[in-house]
PDB file of N, CA and C in Angstrom:
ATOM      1  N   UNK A   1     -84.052  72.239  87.191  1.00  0.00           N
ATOM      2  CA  UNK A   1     -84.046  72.842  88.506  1.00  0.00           C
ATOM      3  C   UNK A   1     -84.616  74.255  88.365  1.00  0.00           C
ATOM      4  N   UNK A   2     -85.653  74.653  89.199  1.00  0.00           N
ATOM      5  CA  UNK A   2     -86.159  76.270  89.287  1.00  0.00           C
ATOM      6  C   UNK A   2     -85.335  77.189  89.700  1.00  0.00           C
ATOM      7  N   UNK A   3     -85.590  78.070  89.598  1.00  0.00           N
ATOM      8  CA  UNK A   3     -85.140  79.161  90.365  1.00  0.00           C
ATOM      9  C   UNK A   3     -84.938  78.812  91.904  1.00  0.00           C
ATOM     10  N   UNK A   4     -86.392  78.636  92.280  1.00  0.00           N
ATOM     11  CA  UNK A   4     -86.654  78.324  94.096  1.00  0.00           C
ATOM     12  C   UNK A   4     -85.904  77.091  94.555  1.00  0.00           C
ATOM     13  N   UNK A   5     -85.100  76.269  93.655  1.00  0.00           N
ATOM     14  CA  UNK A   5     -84.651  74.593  94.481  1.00  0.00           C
ATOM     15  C   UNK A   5     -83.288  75.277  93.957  1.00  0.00           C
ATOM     16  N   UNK A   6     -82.479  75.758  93.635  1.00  0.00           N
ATOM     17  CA  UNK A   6     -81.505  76.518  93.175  1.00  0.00           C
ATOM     18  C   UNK A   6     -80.766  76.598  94.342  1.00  0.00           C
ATOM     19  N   UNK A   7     -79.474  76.156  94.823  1.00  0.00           N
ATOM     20  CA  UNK A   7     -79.052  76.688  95.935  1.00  0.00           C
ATOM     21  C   UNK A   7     -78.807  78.682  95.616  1.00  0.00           C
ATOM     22  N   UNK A   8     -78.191  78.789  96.937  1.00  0.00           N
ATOM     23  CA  UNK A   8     -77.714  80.504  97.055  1.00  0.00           C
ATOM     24  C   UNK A   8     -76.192  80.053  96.868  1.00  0.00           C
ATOM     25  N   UNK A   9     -75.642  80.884  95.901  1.00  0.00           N
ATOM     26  CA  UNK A   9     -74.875  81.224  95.036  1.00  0.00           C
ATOM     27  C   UNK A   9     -73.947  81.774  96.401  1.00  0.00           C
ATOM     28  N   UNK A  10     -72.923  81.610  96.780  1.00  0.00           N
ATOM     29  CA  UNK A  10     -72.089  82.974  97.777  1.00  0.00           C
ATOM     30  C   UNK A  10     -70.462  82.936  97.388  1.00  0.00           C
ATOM     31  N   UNK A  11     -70.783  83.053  95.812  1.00  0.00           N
ATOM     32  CA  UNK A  11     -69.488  83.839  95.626  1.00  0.00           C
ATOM     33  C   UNK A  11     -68.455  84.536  95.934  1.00  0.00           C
ATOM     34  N   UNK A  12     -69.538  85.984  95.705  1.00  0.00           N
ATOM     35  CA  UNK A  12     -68.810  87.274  96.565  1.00  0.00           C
ATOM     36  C   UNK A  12     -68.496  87.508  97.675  1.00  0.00           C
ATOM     37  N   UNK A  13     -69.251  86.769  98.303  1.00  0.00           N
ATOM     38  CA  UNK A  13     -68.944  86.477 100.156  1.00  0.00           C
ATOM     39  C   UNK A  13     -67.998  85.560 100.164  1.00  0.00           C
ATOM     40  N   UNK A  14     -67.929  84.750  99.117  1.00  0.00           N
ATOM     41  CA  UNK A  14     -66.637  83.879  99.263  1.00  0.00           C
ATOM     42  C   UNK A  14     -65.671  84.558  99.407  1.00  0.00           C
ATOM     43  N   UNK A  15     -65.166  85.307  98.246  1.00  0.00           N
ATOM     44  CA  UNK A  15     -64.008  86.132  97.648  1.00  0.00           C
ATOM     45  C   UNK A  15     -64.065  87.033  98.690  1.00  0.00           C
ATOM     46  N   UNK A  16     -64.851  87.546  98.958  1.00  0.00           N
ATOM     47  CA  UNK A  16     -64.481  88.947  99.789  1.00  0.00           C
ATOM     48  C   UNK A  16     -63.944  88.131 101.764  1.00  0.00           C
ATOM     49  N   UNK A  17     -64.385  87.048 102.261  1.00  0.00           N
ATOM     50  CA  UNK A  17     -63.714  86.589 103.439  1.00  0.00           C
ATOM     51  C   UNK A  17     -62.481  86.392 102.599  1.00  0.00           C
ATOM     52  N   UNK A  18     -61.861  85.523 101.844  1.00  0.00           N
ATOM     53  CA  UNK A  18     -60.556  85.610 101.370  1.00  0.00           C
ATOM     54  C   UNK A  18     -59.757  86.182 101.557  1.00  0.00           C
ATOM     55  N   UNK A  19     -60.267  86.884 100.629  1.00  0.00           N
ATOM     56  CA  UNK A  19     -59.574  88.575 100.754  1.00  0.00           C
ATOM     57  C   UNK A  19     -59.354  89.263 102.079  1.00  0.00           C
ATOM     58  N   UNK A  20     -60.381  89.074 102.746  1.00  0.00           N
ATOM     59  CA  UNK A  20     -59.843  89.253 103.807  1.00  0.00           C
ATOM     60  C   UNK A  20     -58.912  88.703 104.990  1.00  0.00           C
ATOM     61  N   UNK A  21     -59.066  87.514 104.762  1.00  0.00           N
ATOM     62  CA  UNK A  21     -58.162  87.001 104.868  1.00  0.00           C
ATOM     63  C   UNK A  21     -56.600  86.867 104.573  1.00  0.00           C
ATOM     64  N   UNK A  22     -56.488  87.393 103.185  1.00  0.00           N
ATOM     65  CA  UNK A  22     -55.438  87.405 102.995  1.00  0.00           C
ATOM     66  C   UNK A  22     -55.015  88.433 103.134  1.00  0.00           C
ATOM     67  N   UNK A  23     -55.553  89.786 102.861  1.00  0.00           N
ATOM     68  CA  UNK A  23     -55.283  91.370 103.588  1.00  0.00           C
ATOM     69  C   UNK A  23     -54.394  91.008 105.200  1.00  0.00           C
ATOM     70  N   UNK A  24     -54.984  90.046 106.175  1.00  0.00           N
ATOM     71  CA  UNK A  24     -54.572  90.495 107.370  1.00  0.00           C
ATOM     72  C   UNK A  24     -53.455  89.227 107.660  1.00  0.00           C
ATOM     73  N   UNK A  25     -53.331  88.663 106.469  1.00  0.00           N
ATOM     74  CA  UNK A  25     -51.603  87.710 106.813  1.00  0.00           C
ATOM     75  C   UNK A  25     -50.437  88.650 106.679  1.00  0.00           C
ATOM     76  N   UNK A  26     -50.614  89.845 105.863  1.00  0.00           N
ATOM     77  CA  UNK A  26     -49.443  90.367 105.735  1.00  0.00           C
ATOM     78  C   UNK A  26     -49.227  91.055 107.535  1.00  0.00           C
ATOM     79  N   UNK A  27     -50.221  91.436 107.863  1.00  0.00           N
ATOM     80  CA  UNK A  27     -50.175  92.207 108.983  1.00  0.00           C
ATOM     81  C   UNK A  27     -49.888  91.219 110.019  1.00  0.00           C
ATOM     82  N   UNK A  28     -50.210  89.581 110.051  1.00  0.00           N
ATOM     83  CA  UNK A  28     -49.977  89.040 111.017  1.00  0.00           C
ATOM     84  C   UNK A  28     -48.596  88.750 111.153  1.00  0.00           C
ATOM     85  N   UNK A  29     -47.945  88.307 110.146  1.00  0.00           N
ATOM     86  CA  UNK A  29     -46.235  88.202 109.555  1.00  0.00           C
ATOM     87  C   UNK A  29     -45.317  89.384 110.350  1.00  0.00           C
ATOM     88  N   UNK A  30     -46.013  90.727 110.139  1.00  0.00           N
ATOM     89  CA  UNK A  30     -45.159  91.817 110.412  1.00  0.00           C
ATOM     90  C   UNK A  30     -45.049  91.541 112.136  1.00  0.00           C
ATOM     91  N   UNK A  31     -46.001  91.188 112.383  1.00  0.00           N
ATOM     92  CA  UNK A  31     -46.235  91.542 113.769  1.00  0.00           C
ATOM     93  C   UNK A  31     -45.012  90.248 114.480  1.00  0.00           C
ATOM     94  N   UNK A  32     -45.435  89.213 113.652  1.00  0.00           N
ATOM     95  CA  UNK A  32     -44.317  88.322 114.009  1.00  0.00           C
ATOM     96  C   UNK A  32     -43.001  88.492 114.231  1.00  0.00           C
ATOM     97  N   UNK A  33     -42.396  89.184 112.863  1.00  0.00           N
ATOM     98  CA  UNK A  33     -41.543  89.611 112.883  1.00  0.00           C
ATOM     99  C   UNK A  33     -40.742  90.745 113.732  1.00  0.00           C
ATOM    100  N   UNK A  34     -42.035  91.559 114.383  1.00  0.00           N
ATOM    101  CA  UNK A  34     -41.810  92.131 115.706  1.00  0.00           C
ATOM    102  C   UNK A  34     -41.567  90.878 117.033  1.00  0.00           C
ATOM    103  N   UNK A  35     -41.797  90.462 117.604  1.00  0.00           N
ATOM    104  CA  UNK A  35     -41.693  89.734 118.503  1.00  0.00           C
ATOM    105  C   UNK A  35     -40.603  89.018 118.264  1.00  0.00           C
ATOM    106  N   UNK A  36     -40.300  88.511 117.156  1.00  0.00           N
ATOM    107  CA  UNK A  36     -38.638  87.700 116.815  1.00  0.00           C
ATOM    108  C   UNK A  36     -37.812  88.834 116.741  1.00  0.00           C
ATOM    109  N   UNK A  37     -37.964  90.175 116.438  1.00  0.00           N
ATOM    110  CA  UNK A  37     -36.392  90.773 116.140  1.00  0.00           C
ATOM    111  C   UNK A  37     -36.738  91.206 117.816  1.00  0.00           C
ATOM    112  N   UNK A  38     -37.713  91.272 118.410  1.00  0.00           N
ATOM    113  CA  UNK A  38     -37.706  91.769 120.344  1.00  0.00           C
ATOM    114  C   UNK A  38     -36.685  90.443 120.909  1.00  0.00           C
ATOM    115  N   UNK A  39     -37.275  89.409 120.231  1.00  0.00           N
ATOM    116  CA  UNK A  39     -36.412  87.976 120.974  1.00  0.00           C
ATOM    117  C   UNK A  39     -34.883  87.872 120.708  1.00  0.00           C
ATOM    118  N   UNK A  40     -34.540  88.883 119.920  1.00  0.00           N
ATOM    119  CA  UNK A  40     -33.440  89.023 119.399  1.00  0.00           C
ATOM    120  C   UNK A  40     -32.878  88.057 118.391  1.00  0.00           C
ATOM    121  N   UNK A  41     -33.953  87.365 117.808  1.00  0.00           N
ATOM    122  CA  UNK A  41     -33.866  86.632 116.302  1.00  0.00           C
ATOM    123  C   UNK A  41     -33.693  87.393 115.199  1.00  0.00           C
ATOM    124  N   UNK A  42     -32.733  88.194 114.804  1.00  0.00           N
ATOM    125  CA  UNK A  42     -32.987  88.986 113.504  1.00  0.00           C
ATOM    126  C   UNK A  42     -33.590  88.063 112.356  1.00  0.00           C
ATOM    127  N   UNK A  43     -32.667  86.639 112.269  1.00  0.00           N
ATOM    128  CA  UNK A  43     -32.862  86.141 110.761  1.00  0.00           C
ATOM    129  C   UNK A  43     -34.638  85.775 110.345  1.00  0.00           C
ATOM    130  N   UNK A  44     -34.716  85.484 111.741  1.00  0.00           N
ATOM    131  CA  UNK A  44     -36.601  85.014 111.593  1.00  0.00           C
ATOM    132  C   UNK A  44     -37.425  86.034 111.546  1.00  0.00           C
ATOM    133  N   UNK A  45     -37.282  87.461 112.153  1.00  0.00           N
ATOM    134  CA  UNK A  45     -37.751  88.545 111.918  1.00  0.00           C
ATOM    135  C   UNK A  45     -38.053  88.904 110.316  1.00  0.00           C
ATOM    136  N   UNK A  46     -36.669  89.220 109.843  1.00  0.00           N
ATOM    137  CA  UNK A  46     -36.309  88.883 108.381  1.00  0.00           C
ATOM    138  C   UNK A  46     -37.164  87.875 107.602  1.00  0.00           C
ATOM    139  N   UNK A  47     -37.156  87.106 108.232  1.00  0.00           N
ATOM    140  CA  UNK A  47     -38.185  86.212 107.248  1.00  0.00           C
ATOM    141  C   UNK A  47     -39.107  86.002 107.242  1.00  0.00           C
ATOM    142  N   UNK A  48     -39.997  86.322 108.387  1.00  0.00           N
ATOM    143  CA  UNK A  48     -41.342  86.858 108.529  1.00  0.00           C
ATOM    144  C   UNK A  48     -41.873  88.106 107.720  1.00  0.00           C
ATOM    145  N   UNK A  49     -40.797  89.168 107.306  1.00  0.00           N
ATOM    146  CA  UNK A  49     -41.042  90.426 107.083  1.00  0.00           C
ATOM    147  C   UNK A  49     -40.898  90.172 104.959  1.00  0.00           C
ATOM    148  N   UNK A  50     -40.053  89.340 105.019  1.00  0.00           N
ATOM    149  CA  UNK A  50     -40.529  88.716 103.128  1.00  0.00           C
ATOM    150  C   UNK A  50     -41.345  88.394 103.119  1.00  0.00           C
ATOM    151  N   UNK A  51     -41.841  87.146 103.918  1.00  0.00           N
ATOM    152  CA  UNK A  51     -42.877  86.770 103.556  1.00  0.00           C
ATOM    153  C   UNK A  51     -44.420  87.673 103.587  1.00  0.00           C
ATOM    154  N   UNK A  52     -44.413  88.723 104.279  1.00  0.00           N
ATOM    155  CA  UNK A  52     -45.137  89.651 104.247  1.00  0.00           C
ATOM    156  C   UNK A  52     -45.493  90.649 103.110  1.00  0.00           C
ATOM    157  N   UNK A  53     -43.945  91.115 102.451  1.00  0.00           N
ATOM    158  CA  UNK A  53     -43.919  91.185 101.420  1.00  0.00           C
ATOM    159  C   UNK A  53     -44.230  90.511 100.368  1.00  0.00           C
ATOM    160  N   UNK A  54     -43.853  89.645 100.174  1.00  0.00           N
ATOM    161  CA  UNK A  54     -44.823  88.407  99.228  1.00  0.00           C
ATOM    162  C   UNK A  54     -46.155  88.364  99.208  1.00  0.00           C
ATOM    163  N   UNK A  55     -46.992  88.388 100.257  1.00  0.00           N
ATOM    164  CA  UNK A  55     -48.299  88.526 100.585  1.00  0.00           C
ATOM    165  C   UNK A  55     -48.845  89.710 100.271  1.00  0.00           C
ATOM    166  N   UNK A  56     -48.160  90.814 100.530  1.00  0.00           N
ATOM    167  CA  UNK A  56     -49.023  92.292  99.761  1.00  0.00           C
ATOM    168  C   UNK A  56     -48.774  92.003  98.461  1.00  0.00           C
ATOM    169  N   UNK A  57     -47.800  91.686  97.340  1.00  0.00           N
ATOM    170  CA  UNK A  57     -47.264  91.744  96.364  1.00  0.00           C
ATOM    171  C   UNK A  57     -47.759  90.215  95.465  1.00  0.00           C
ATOM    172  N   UNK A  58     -48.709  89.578  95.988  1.00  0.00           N
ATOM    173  CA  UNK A  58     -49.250  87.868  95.852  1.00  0.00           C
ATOM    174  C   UNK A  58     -50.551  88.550  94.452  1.00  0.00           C
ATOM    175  N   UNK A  59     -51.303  88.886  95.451  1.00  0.00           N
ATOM    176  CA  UNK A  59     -52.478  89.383  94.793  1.00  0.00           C
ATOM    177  C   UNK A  59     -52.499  90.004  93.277  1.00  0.00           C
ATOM    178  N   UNK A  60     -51.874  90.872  93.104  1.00  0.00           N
ATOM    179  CA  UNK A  60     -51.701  91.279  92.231  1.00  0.00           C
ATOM    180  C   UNK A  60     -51.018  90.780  90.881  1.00  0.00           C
ATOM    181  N   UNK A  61     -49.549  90.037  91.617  1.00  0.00           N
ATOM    182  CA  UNK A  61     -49.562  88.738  90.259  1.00  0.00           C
ATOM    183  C   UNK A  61     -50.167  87.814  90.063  1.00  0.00           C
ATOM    184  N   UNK A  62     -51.121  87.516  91.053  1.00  0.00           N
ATOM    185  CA  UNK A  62     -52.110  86.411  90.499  1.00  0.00           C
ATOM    186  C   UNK A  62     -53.000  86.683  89.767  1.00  0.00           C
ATOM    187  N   UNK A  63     -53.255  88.106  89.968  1.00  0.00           N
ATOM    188  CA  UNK A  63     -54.166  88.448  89.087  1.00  0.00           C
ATOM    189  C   UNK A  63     -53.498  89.054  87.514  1.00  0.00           C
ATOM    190  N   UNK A  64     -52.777  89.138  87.861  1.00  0.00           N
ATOM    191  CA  UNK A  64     -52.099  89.535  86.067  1.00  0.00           C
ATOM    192  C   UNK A  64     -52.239  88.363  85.205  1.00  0.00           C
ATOM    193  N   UNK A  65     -51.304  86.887  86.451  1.00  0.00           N
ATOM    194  CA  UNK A  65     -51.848  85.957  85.936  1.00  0.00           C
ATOM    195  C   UNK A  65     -52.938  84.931  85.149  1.00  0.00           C
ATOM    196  N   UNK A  66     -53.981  85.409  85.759  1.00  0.00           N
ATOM    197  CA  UNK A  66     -55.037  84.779  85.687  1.00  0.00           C
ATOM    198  C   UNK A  66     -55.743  85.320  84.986  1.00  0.00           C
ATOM    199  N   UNK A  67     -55.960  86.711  84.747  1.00  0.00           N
ATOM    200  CA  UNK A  67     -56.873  87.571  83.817  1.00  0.00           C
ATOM    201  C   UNK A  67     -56.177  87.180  82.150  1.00  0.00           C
ATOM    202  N   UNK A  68     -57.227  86.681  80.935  1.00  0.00           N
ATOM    203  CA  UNK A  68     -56.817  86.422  79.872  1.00  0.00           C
ATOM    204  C   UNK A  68     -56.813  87.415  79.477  1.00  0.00           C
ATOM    205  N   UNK A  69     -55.581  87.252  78.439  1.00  0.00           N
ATOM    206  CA  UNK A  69     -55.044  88.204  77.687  1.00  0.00           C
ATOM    207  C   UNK A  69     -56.042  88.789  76.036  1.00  0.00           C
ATOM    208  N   UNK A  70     -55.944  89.810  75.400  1.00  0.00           N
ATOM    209  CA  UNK A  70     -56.694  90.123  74.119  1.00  0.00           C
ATOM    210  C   UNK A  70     -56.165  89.684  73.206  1.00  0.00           C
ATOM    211  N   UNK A  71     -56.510  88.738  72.630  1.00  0.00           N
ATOM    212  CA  UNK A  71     -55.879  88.463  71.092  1.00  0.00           C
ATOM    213  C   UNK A  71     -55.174  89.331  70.499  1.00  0.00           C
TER     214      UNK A  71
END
């Protein structure tokens, strides 16, 4: 296969919608969690607002994960 019959590669455009993607779940969660503790749901508020936490705090152990270690 040449260069020219080669598809386009879109990696980084992959990773970076992701990412963005996953940047704005934490923010969608919180917001949730506004509207349930307004409805006067604390416990679902609450649990919208971990799981938010989880989501800022995701990224980063996956990546500890995943990056190999040095002999």
């Amino acid at each position: 296969m040449t260069t020219a019959q080669r598809p386009v590669i879109k990696t980084m455009a992959n990773l970076e919608a992701a990412f963005a993607g996953e940047s704005m779940a934490h923010i969608k969660y919180r917001y949730f969690a506004k509207l349930a503790r307004e409805a006067g749901d604390e416990e679902t508020a609450r649990t919208f607002e971990a799981t938010a936490d989880q989501e800022v705090s995701m990224p980063s152990a996956t990546w500890t994960c995943s990056t190999p270690r040095p002999p």
